[in-house]
PDB file of N, CA and C in Angstrom:
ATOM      1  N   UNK A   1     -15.830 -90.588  -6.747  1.00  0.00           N
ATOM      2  CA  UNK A   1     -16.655 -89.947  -5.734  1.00  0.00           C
ATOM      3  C   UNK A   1     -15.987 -90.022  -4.367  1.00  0.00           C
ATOM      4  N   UNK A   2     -15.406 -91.192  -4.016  1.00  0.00           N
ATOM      5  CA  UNK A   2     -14.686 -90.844  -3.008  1.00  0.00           C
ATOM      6  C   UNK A   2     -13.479 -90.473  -2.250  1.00  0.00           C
ATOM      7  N   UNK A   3     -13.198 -90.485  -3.724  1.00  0.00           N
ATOM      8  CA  UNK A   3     -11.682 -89.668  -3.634  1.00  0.00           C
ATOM      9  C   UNK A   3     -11.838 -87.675  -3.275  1.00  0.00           C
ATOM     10  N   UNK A   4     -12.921 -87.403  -3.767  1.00  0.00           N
ATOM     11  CA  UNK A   4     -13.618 -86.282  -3.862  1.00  0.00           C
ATOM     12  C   UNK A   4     -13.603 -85.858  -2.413  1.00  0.00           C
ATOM     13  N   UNK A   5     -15.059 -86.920  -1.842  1.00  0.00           N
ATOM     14  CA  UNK A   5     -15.124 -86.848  -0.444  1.00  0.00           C
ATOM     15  C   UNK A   5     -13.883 -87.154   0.837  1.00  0.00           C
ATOM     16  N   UNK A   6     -12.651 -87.481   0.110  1.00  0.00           N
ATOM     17  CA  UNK A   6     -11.335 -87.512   1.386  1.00  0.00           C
ATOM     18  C   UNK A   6     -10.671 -86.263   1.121  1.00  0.00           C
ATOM     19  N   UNK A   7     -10.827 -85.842  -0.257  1.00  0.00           N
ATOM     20  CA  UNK A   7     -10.135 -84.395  -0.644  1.00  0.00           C
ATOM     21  C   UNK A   7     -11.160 -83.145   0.581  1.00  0.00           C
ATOM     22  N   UNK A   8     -12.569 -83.002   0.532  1.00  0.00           N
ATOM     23  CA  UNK A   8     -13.084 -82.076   1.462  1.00  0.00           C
ATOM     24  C   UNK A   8     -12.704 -82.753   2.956  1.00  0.00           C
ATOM     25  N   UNK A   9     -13.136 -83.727   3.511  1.00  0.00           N
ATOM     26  CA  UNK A   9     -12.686 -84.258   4.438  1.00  0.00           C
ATOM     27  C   UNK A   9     -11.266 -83.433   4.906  1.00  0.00           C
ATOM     28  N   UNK A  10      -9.894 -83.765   4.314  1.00  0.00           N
ATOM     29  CA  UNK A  10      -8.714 -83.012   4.276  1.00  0.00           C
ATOM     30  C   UNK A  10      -8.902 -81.458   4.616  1.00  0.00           C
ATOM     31  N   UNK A  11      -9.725 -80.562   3.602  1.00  0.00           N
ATOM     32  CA  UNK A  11      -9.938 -79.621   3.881  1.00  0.00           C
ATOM     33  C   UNK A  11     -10.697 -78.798   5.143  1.00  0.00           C
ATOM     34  N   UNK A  12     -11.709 -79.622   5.481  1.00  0.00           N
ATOM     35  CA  UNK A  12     -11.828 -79.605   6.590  1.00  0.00           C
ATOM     36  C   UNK A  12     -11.254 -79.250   7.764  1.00  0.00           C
ATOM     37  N   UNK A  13     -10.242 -79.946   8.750  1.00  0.00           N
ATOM     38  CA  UNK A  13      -9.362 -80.138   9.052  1.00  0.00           C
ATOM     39  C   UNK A  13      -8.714 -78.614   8.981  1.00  0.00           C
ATOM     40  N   UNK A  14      -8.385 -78.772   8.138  1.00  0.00           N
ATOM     41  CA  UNK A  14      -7.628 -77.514   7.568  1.00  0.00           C
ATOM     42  C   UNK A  14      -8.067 -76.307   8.260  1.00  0.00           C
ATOM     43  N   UNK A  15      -9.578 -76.151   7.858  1.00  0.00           N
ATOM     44  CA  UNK A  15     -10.102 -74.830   8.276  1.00  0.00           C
ATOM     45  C   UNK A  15     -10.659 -75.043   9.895  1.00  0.00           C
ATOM     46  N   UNK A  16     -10.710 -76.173  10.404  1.00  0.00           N
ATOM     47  CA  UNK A  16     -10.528 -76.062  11.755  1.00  0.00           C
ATOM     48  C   UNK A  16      -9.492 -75.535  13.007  1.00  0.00           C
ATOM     49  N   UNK A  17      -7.896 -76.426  11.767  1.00  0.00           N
ATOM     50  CA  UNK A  17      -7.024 -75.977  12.585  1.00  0.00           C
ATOM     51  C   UNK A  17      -6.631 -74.122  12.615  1.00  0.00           C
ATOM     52  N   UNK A  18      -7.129 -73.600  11.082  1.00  0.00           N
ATOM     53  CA  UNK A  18      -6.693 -72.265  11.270  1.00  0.00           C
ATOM     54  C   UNK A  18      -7.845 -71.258  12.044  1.00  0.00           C
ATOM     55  N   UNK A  19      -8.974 -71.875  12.220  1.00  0.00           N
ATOM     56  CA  UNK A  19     -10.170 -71.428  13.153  1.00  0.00           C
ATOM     57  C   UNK A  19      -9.533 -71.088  14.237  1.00  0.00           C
ATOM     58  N   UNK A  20      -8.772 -72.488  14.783  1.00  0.00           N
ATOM     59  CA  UNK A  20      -8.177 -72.281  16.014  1.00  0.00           C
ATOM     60  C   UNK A  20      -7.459 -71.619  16.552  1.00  0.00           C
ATOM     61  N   UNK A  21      -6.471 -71.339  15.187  1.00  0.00           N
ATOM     62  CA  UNK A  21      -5.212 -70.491  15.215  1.00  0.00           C
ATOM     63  C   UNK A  21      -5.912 -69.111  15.552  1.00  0.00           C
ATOM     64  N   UNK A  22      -6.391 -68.580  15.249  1.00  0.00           N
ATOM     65  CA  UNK A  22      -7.212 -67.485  15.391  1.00  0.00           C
ATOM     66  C   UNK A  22      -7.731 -67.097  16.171  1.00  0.00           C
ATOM     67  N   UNK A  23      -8.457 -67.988  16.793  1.00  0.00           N
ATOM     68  CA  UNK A  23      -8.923 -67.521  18.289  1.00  0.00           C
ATOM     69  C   UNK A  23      -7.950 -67.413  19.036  1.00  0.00           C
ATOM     70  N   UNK A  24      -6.971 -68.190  19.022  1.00  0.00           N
ATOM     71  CA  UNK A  24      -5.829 -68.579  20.353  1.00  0.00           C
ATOM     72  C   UNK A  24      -4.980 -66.747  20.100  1.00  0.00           C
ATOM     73  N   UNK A  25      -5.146 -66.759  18.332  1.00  0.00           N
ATOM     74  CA  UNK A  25      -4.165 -65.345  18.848  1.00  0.00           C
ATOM     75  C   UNK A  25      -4.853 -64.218  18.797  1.00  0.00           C
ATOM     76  N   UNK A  26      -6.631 -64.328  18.804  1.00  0.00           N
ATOM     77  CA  UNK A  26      -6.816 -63.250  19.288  1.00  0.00           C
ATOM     78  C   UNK A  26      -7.141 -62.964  20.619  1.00  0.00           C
ATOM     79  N   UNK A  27      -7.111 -64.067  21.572  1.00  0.00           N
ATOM     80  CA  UNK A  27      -6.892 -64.062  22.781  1.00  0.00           C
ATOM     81  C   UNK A  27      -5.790 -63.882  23.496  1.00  0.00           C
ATOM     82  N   UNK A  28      -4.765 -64.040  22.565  1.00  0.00           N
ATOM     83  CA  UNK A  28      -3.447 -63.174  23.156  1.00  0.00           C
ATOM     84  C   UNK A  28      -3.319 -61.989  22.860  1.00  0.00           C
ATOM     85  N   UNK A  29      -3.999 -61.275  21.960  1.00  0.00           N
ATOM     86  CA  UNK A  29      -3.537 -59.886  21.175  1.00  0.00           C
ATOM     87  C   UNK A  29      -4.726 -58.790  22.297  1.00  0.00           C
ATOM     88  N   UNK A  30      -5.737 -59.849  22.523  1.00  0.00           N
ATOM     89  CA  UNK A  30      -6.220 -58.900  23.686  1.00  0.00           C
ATOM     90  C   UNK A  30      -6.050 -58.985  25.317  1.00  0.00           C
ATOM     91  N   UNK A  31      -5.526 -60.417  25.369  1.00  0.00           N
ATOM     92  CA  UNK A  31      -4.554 -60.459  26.826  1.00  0.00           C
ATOM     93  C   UNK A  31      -3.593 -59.171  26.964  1.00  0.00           C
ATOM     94  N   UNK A  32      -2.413 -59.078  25.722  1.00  0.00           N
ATOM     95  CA  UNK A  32      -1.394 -58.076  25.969  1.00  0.00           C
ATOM     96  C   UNK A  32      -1.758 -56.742  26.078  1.00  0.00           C
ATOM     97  N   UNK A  33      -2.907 -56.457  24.875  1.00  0.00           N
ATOM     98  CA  UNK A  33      -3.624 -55.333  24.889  1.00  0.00           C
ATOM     99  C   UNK A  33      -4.035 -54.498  26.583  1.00  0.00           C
ATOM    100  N   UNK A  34      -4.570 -55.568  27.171  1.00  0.00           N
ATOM    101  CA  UNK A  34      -5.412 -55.815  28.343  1.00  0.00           C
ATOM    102  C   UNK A  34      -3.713 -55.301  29.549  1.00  0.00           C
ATOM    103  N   UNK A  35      -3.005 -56.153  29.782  1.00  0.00           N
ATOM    104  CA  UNK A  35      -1.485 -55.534  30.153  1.00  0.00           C
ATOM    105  C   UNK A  35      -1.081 -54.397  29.834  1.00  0.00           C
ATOM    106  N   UNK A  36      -1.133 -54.205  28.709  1.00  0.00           N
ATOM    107  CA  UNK A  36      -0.342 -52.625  28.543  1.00  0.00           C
ATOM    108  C   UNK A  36      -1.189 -51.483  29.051  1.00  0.00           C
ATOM    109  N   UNK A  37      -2.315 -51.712  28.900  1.00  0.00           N
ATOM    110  CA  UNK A  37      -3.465 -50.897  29.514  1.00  0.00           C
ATOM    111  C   UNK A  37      -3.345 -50.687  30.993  1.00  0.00           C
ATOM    112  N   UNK A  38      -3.089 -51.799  31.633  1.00  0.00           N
ATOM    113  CA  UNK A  38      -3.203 -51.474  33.260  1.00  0.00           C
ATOM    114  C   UNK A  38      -1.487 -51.378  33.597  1.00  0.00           C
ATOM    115  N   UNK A  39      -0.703 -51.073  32.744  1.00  0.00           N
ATOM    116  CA  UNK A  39       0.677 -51.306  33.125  1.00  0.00           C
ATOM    117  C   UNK A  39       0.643 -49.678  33.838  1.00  0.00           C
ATOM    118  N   UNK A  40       0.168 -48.822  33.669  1.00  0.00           N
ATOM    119  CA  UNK A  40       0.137 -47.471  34.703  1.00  0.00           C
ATOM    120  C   UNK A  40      -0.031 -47.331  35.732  1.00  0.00           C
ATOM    121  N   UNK A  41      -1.346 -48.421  36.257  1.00  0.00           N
ATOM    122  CA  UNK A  41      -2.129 -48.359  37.552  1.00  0.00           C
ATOM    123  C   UNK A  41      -1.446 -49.897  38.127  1.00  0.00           C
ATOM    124  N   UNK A  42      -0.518 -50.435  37.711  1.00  0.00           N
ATOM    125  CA  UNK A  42       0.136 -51.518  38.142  1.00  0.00           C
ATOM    126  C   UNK A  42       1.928 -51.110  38.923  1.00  0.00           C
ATOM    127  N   UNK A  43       1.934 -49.961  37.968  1.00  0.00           N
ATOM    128  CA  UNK A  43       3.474 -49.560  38.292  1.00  0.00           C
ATOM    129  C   UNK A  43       2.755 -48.181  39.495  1.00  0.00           C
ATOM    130  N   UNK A  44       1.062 -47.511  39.775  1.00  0.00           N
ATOM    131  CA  UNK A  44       1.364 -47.046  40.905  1.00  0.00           C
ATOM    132  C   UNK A  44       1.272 -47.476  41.727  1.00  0.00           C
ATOM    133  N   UNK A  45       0.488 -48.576  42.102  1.00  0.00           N
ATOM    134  CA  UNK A  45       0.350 -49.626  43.229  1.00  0.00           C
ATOM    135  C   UNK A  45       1.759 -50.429  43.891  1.00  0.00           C
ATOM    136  N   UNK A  46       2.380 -50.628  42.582  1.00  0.00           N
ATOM    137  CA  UNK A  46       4.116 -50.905  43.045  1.00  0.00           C
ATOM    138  C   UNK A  46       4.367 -49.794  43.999  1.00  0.00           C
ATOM    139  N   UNK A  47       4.222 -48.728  43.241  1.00  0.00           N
ATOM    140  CA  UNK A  47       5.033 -47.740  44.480  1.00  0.00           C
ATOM    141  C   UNK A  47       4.461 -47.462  45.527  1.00  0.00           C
ATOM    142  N   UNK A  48       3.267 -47.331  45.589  1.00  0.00           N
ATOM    143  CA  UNK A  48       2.217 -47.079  47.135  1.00  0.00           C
ATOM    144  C   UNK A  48       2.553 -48.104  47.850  1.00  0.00           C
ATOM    145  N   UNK A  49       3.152 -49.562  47.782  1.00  0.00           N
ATOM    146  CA  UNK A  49       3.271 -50.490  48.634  1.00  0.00           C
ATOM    147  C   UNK A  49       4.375 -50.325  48.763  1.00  0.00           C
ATOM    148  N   UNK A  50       5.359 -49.913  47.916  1.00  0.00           N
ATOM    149  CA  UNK A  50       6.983 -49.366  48.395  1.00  0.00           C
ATOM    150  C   UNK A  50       7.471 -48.585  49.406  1.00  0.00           C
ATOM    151  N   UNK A  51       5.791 -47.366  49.229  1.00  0.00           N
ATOM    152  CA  UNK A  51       6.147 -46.396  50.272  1.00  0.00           C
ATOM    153  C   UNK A  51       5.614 -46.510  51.148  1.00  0.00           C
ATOM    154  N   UNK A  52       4.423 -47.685  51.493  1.00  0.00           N
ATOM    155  CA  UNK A  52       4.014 -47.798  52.792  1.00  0.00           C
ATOM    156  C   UNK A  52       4.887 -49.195  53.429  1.00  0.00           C
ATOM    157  N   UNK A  53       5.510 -49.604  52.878  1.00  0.00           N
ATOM    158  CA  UNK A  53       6.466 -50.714  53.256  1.00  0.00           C
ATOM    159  C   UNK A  53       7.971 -50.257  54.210  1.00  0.00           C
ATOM    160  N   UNK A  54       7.398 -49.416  55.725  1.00  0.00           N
ATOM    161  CA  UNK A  54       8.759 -48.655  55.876  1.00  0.00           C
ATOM    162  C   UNK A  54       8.523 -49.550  57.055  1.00  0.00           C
ATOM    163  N   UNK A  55       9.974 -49.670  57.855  1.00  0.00           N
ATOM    164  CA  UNK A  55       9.735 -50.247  59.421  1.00  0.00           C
ATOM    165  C   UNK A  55      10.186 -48.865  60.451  1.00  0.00           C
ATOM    166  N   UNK A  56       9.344 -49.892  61.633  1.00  0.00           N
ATOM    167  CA  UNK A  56       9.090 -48.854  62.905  1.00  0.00           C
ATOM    168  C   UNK A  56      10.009 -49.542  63.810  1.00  0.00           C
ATOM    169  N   UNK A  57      11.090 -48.721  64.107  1.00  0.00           N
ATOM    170  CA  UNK A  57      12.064 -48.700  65.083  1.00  0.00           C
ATOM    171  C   UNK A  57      11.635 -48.170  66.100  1.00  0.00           C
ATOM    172  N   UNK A  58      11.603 -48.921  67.459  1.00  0.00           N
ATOM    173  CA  UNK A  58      11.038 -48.164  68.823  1.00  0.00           C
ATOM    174  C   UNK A  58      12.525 -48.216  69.105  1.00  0.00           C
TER     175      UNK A  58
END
């Protein structure tokens, strides 16, 4: 019987750590998601500050 109960115990464990695994990468798969999405309105703001970035020579 209690060899039984260290065998689920073990398993346990198990399905915690791949719980984890899972969240962690679906929080990256929608981080990048989330990046590639604004990578348009990120590269025009680059340039609007490029082109208002001029100096004034008196």
């Amino acid at each position: 019987m209690r060899e039984q109960e260290i065998e689920e115990h073990d398993t346990f464990w198990l399905y915690v750590g791949g719980l984890v695994l899972a969240i962690v990468a679906t929080i990256v798969i929608v981080k990048h998601s989330e990046d590639e999405k604004f990578s348009l309105i990120k590269q025009q703001l680059d340039e609007e500050v490029a082109l208002m970035n001029i100096r004034v020579l008196n």
